[in-house]
C-alpha atoms as a PDB file:
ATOM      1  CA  UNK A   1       0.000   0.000   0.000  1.00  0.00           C
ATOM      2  CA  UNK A   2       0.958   3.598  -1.070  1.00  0.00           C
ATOM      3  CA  UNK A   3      -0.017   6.680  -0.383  1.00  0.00           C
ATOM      4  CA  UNK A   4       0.983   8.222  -4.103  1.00  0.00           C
ATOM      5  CA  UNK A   5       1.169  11.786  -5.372  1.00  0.00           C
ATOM      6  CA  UNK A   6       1.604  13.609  -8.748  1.00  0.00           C
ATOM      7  CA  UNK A   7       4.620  15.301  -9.935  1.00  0.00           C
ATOM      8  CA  UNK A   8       4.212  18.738 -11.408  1.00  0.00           C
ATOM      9  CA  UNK A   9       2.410  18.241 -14.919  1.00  0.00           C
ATOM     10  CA  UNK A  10       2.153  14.649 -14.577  1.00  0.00           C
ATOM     11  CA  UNK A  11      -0.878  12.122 -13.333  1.00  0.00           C
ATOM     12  CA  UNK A  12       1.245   9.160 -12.528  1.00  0.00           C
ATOM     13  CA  UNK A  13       1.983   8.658  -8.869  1.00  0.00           C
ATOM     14  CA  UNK A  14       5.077   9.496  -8.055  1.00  0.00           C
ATOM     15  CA  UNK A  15       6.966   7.391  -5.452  1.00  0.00           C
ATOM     16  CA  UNK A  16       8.665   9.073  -2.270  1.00  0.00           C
ATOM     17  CA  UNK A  17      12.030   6.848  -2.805  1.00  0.00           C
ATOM     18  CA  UNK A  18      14.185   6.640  -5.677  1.00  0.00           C
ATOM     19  CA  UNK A  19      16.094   3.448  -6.287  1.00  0.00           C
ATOM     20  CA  UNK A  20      18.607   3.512  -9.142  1.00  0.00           C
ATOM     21  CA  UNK A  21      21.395   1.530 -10.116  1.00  0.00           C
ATOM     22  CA  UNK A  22      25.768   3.071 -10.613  1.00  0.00           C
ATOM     23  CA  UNK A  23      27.399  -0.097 -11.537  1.00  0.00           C
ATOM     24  CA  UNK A  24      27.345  -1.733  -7.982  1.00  0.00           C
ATOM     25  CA  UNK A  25      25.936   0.670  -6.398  1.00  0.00           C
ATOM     26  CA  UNK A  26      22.198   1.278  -5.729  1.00  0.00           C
ATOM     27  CA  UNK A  27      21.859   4.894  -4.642  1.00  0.00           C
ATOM     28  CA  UNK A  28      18.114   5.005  -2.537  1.00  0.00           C
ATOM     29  CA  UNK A  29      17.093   8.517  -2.461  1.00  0.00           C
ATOM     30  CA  UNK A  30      14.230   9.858  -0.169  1.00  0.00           C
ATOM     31  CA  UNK A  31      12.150  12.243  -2.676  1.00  0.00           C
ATOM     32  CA  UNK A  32       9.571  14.640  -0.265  1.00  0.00           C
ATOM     33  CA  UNK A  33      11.983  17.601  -0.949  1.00  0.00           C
ATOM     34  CA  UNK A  34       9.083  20.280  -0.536  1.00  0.00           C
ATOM     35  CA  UNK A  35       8.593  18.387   3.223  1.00  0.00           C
ATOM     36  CA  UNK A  36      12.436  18.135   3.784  1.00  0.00           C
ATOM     37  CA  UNK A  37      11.699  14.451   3.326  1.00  0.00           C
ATOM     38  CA  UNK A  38       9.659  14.313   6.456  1.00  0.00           C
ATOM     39  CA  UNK A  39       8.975  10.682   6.603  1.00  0.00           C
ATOM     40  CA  UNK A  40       5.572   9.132   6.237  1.00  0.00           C
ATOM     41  CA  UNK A  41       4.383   5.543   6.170  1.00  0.00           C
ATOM     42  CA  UNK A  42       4.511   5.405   2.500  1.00  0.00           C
ATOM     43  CA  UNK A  43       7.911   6.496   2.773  1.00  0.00           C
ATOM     44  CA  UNK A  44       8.722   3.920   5.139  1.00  0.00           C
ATOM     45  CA  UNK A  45       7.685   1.341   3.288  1.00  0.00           C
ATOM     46  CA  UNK A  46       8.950   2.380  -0.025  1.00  0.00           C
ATOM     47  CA  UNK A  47      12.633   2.512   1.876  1.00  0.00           C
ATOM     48  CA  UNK A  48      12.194  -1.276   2.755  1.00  0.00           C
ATOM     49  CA  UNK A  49      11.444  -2.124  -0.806  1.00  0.00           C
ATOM     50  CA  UNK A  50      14.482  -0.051  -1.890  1.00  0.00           C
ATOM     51  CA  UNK A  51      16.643  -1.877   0.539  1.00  0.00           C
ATOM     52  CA  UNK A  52      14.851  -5.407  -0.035  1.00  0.00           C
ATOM     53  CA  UNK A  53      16.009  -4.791  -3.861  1.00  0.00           C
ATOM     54  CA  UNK A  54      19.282  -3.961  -3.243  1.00  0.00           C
ATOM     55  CA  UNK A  55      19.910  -7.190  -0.619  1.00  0.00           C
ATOM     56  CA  UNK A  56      18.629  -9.808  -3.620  1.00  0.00           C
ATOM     57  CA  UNK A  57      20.534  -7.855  -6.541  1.00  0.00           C
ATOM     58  CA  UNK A  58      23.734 -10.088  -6.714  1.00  0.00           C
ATOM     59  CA  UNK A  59      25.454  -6.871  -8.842  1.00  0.00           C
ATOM     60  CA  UNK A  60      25.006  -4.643  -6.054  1.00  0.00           C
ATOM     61  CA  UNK A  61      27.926  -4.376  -3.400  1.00  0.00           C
ATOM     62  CA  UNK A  62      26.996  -1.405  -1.847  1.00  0.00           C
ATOM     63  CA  UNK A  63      24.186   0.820  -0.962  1.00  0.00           C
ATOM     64  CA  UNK A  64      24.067   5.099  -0.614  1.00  0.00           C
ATOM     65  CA  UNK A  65      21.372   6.553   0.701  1.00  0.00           C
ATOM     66  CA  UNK A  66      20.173  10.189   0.090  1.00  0.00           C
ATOM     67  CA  UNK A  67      17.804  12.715   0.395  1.00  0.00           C
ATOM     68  CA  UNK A  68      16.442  15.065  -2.926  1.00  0.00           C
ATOM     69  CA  UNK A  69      16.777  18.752  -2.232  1.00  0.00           C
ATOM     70  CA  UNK A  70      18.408  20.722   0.215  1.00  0.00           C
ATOM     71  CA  UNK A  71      18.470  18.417   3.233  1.00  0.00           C
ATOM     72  CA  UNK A  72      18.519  14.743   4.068  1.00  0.00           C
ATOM     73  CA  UNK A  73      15.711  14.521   6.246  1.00  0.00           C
ATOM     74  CA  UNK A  74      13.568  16.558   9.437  1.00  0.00           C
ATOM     75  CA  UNK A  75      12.478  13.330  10.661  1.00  0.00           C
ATOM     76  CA  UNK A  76       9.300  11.585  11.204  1.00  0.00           C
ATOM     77  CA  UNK A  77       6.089  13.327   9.828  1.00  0.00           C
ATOM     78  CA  UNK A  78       4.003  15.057  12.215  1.00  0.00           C
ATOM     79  CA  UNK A  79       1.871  17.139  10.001  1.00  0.00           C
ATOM     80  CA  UNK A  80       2.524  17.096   6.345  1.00  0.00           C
ATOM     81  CA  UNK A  81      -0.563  17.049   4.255  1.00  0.00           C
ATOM     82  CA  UNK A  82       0.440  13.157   3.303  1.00  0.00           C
ATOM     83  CA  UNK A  83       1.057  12.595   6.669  1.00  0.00           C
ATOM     84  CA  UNK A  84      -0.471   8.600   7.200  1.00  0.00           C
ATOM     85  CA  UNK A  85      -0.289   7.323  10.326  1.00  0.00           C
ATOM     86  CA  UNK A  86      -3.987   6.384  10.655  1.00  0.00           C
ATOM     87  CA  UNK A  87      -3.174   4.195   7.423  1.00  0.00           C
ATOM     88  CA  UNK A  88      -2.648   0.764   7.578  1.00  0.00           C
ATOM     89  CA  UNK A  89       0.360  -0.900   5.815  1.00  0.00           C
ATOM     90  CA  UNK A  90       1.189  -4.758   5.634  1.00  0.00           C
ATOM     91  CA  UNK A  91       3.164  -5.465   8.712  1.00  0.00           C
ATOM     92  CA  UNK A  92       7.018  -6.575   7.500  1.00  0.00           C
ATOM     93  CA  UNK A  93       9.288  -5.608  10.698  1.00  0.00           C
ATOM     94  CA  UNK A  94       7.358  -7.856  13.228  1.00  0.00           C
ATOM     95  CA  UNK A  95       4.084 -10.048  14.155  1.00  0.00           C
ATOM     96  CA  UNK A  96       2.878  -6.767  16.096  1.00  0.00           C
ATOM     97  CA  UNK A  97      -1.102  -6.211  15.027  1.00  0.00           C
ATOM     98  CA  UNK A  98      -2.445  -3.485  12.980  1.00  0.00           C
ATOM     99  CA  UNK A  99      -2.431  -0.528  14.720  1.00  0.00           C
ATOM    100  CA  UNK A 100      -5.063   1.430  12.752  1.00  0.00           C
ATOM    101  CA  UNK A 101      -8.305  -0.323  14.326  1.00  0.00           C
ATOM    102  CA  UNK A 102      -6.424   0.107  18.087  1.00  0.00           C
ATOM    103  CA  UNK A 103      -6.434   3.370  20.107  1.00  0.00           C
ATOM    104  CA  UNK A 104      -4.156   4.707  22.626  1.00  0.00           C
ATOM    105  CA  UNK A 105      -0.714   3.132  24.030  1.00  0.00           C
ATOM    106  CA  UNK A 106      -1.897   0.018  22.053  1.00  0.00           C
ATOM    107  CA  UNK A 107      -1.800   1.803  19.012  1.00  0.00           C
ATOM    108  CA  UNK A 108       1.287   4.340  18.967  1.00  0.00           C
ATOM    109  CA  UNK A 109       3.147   0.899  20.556  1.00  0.00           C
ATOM    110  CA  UNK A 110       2.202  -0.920  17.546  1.00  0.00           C
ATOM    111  CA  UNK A 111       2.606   1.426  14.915  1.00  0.00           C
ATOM    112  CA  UNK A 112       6.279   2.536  16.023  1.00  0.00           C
ATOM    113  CA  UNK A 113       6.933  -1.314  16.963  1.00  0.00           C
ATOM    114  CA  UNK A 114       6.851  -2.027  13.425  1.00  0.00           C
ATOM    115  CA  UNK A 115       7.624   1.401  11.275  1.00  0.00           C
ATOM    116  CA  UNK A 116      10.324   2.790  13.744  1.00  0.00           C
ATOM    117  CA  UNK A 117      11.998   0.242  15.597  1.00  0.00           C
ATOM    118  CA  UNK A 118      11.526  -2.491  13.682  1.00  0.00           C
ATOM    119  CA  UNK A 119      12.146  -1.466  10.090  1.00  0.00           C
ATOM    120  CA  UNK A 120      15.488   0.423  11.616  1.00  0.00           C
ATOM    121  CA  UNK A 121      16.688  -2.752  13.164  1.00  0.00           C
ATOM    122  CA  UNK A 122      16.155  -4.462  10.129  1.00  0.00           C
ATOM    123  CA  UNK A 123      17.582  -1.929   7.865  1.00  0.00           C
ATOM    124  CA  UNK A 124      20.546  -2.469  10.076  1.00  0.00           C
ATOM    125  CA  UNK A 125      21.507  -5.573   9.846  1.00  0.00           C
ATOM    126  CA  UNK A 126      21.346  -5.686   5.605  1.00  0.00           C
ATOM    127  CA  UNK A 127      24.082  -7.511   4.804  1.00  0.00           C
ATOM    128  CA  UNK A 128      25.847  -5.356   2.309  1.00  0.00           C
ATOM    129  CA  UNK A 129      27.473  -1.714   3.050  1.00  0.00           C
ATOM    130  CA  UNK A 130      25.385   1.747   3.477  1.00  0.00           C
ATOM    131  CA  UNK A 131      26.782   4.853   3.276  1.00  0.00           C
ATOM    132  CA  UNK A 132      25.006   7.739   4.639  1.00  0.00           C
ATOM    133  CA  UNK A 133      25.486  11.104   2.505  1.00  0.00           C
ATOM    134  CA  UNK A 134      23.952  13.735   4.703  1.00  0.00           C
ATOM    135  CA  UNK A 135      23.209  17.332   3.436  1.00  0.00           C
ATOM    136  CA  UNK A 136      21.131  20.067   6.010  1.00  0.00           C
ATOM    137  CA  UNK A 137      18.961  18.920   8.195  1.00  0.00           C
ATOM    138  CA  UNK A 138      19.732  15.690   9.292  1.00  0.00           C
ATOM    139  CA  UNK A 139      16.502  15.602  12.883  1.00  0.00           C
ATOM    140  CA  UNK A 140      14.915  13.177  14.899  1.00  0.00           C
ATOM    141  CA  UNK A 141      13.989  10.214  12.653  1.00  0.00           C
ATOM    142  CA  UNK A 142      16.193  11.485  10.172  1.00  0.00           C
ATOM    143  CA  UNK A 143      19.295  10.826  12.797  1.00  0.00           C
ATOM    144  CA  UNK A 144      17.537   7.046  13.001  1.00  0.00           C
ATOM    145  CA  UNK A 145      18.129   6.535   8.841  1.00  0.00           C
ATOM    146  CA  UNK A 146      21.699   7.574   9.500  1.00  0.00           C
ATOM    147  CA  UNK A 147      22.755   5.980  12.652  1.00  0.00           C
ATOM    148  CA  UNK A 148      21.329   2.685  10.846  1.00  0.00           C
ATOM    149  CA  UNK A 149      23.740   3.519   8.191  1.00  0.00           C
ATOM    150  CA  UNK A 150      27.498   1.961   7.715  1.00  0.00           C
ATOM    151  CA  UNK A 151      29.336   4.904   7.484  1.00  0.00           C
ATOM    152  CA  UNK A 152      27.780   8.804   7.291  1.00  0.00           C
ATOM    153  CA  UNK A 153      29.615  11.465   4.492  1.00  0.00           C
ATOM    154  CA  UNK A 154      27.939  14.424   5.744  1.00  0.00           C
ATOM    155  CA  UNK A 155      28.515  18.062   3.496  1.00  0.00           C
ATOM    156  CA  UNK A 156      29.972  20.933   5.487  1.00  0.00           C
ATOM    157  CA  UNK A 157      26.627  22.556   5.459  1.00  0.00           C
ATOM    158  CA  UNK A 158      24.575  19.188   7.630  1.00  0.00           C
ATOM    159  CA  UNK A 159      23.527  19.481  10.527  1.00  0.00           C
ATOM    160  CA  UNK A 160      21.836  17.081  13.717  1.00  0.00           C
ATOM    161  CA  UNK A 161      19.669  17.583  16.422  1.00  0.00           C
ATOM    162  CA  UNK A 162      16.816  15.579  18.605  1.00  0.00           C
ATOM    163  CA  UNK A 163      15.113  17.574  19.902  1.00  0.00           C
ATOM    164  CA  UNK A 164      12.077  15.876  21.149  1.00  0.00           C
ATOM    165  CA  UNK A 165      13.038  16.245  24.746  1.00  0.00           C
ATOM    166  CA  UNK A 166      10.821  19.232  23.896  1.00  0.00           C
ATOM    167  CA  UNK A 167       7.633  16.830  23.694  1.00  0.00           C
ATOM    168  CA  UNK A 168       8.849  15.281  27.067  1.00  0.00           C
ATOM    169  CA  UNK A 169       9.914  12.101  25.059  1.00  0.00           C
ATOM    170  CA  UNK A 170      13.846  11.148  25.854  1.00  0.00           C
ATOM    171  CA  UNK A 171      14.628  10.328  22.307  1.00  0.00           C
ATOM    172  CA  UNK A 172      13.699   8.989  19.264  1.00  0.00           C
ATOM    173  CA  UNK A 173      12.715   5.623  19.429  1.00  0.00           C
ATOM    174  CA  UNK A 174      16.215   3.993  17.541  1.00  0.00           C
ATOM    175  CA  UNK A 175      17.843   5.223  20.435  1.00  0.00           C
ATOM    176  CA  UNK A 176      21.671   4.910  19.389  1.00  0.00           C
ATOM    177  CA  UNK A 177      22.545   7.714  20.860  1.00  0.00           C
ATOM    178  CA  UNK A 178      25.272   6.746  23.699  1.00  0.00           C
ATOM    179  CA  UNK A 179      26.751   3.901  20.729  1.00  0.00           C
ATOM    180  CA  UNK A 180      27.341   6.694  18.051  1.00  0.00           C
ATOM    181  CA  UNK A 181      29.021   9.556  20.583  1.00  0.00           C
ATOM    182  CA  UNK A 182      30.046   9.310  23.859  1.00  0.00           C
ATOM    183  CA  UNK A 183      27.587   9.526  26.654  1.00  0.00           C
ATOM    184  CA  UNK A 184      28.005  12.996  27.950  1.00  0.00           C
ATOM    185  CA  UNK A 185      27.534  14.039  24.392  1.00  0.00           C
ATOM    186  CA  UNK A 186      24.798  12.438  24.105  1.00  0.00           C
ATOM    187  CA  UNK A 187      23.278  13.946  27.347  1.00  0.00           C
ATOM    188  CA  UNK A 188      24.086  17.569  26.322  1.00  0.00           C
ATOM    189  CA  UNK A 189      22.861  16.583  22.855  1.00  0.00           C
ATOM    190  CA  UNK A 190      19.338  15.716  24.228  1.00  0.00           C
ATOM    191  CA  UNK A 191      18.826  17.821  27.297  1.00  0.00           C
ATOM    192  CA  UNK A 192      19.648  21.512  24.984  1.00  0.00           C
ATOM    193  CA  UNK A 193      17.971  19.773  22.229  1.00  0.00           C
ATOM    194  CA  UNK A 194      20.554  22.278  19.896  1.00  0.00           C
ATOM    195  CA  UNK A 195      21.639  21.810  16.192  1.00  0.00           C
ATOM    196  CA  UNK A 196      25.177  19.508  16.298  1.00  0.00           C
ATOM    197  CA  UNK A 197      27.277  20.661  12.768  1.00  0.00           C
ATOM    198  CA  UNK A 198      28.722  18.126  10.491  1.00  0.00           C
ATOM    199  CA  UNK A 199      32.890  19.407  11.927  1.00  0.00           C
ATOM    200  CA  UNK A 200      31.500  18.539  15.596  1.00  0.00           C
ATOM    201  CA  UNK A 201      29.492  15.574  14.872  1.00  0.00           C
ATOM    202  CA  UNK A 202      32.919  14.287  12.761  1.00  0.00           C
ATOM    203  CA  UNK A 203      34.925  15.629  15.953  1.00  0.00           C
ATOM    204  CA  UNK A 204      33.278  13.141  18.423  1.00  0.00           C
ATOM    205  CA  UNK A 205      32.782  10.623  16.180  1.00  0.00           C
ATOM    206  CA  UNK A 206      29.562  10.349  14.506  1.00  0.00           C
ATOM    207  CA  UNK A 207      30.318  11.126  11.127  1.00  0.00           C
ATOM    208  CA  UNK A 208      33.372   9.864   8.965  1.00  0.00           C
ATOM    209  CA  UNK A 209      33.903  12.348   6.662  1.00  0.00           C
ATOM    210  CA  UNK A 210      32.705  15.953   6.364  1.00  0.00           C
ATOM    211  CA  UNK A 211      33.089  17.711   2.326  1.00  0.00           C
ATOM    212  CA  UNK A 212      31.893  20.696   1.070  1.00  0.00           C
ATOM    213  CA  UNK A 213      28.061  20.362  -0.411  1.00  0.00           C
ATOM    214  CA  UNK A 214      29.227  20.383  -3.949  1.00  0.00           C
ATOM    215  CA  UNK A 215      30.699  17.275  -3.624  1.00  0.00           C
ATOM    216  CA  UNK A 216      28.795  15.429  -1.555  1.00  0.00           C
ATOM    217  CA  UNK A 217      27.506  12.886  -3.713  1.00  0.00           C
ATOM    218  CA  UNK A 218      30.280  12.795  -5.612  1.00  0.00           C
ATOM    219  CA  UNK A 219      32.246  11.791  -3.180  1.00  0.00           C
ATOM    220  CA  UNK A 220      29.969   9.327  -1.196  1.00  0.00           C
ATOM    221  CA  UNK A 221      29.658   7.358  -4.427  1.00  0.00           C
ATOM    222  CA  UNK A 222      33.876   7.486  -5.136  1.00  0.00           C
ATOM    223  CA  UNK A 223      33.806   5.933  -1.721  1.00  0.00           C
ATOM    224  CA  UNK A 224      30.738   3.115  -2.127  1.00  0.00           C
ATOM    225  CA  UNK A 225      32.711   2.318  -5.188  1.00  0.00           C
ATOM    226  CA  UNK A 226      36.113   1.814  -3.640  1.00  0.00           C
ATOM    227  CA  UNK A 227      34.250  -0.790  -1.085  1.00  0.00           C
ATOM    228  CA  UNK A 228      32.742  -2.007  -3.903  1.00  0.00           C
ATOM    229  CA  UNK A 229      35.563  -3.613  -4.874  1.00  0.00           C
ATOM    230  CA  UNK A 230      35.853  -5.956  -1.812  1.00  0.00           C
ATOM    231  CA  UNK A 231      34.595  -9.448  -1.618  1.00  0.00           C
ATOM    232  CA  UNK A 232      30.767  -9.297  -1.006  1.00  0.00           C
ATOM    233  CA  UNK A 233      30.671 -11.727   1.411  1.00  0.00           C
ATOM    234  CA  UNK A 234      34.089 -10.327   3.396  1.00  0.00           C
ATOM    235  CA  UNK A 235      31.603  -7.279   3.840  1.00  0.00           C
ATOM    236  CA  UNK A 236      28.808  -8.949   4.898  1.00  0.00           C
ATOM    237  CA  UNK A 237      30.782 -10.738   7.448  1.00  0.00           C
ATOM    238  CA  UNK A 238      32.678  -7.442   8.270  1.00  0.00           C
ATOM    239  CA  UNK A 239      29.558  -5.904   9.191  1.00  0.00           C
ATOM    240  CA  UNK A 240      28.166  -8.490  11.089  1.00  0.00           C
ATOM    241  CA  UNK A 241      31.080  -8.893  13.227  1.00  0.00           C
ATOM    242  CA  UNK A 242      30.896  -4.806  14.344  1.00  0.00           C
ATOM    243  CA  UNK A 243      27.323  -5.224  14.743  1.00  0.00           C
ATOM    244  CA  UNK A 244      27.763  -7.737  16.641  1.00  0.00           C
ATOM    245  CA  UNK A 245      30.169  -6.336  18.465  1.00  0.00           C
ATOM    246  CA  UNK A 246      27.532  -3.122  19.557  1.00  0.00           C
ATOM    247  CA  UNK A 247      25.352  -5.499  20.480  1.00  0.00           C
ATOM    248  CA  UNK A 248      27.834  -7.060  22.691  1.00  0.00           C
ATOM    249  CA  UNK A 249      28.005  -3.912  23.846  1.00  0.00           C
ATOM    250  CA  UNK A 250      24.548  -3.120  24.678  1.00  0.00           C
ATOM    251  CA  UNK A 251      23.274  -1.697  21.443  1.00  0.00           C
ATOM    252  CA  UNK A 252      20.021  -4.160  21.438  1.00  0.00           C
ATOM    253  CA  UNK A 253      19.356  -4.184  24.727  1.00  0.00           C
ATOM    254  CA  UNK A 254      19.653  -0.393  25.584  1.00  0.00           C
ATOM    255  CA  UNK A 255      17.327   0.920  22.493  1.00  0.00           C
ATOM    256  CA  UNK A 256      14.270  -2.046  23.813  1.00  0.00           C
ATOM    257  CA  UNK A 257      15.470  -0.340  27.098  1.00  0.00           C
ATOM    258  CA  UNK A 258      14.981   3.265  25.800  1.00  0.00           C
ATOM    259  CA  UNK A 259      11.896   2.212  23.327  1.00  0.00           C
ATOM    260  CA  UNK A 260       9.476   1.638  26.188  1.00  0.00           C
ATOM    261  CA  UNK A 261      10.646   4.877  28.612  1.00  0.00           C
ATOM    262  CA  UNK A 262       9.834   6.439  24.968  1.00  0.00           C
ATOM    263  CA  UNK A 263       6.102   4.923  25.208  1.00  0.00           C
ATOM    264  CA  UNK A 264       5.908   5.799  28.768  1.00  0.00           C
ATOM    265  CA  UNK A 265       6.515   9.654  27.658  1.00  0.00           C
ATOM    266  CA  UNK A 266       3.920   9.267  25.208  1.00  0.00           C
ATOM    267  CA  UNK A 267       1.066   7.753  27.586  1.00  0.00           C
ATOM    268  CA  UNK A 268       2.212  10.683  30.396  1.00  0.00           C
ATOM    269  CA  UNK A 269       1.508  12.873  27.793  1.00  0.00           C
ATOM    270  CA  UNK A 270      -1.426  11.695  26.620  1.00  0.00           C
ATOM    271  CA  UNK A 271      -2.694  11.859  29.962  1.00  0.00           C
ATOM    272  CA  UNK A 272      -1.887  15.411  30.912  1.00  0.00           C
ATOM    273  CA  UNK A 273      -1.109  17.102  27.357  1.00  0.00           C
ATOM    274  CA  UNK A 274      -2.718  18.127  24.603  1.00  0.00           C
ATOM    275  CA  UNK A 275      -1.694  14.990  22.998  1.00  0.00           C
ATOM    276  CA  UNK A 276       0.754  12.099  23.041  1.00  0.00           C
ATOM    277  CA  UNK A 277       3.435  14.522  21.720  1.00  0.00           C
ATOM    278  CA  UNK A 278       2.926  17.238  24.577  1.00  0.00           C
ATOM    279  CA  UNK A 279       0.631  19.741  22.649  1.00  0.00           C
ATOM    280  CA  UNK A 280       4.485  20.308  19.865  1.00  0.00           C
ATOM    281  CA  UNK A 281       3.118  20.278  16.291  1.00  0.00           C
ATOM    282  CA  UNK A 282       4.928  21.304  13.470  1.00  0.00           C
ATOM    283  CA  UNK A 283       5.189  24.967  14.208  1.00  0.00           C
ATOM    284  CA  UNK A 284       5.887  24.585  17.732  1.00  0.00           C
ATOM    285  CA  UNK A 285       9.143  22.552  17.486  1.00  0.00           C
ATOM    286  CA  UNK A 286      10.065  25.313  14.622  1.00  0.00           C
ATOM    287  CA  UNK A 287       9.469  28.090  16.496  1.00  0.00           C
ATOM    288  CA  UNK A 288      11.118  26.330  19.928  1.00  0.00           C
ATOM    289  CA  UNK A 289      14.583  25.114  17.922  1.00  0.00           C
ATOM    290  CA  UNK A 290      15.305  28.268  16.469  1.00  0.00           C
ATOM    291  CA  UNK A 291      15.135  29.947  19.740  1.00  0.00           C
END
């Protein structure tokens, strides 16, 4: 299931991923540019395709993903005119039920059981490379696609931030963020909620190269097509064994951890809020981040 839309002039649907093929690469870019690829189910789902294609395409060694337009992505959609959460999609992350007949704690558990968590985890563990290449705003669920990612070649113009402390929610719901910087970054990265730049997110170890916006996807496919030329199945097993090695580490364990003090924040809200995301719409985060 889809939720299509038009491009200018034209009455065919137009997806919101891109999948093409660059010799063995498959380069999946997000394509909401005039929501600064604010994610919505359709979205979601039309990334898993993308990435199921590229896992059973024997001539593809390594992925890129991207987003069209002037940033990567501004995370999860809270408001767009597409937004689709109501929708529902055939499950693929997990056996959790359909959320759309459910209501309450039964239903936001559900729905971000399978579209958030799940499809991140999975996403994770695809057996071939993925680079991130990062341009502007890289927020909230848009930190999830990266951290998910391989390696992250972010332009000198990117930026990160979570900042839905805000809502009274500690985090977005892949919460990675003690594996991909140290923990006292992390803490002053979620308690200010503040914009981290591509230099300081490279400086503490987040990102693994920074370039100037020009040549950012230039450069992110030079370097998917220099691992390209490594034995497929050395990389698979290369990335398994750091995963692994996370998970050793807590990785797993620490984001179920984080994933239900996430649901508690949304229930406490729902309970003395506006709504499960503390009354913060679209305009409210805006208005509150560039304070």
């Amino acid at each position: 299931m889809s939720a299509a839309r038009t491009g200018p002039g034209s009455t065919e649907p137009r997806e919101p991923v891109r999948y093409e093929r660059r010799g063995p690469v498959a380069l999946v870019t997000m394509d909401r540019p005039e929501y600064r690829n604010a994610q919505n189910s359709a979205m979601t789902y039309a990334l898993d395709r993308a990435f199921y294609r590229a896992a059973d395409d024997g001539d593809v060694k390594v992925v890129v993903l991207a987003g069209e337009g002037k940033h990567f992505s501004a995370g999860h959609d809270i408001g767009s005119p597409e937004r689709d959460a109501h929708l529902p999609f055939d499950r693929k992350a997990g056996l959790w039920w359909d959320h759309s007949d459910k209501e309450g704690a039964e239903s936001r558990f559900a729905r971000e059981s399978e579209v958030y968590l799940g499809m991140c985890r999975r996403w994770r563990e695809l057996p071939k490379p993925v680079i991130a290449s990062v341009q502007g705003a890289c927020v909230a669920g848009g930190l999830m696609l990266a951290w998910i990612c391989d390696l992250i070649v972010a332009s000198d113009d990117a930026f990160f931030a979570d900042p839905v402390v805000r809502m009274g929610i500690p985090g977005v719901e892949y919460f990675a963020h003690p594996w991909v910087m140290p923990p006292r970054i992390a803490k002053e990265f979620l308690y200010t909620g503040d914009r981290m730049s591509a230099q300081r997110a490279y400086e503490v170890g987040m990102v693994n190269r920074v370039v100037p916006s020009a040549e950012l996807a230039d450069h992110a496919l030079e370097l998917a097509e220099r691992i390209a030329d490594m034995p497929r199945m050395g990389l698979a097993l290369t990335k398994r064994a750091v995963n692994q090695a996370e998970d050793i580490q807590g990785l797993h364990t620490g984001v179920d951890s984080a994933f239900g003090l996430h649901h508690l924040a949304h229930a406490h809200n729902a309970e003395t809020a506006k709504d499960s995301l503390g009354g913060m719409d679209v305009r409210a985060m805006k208005e509150a981040n560039s304070r």
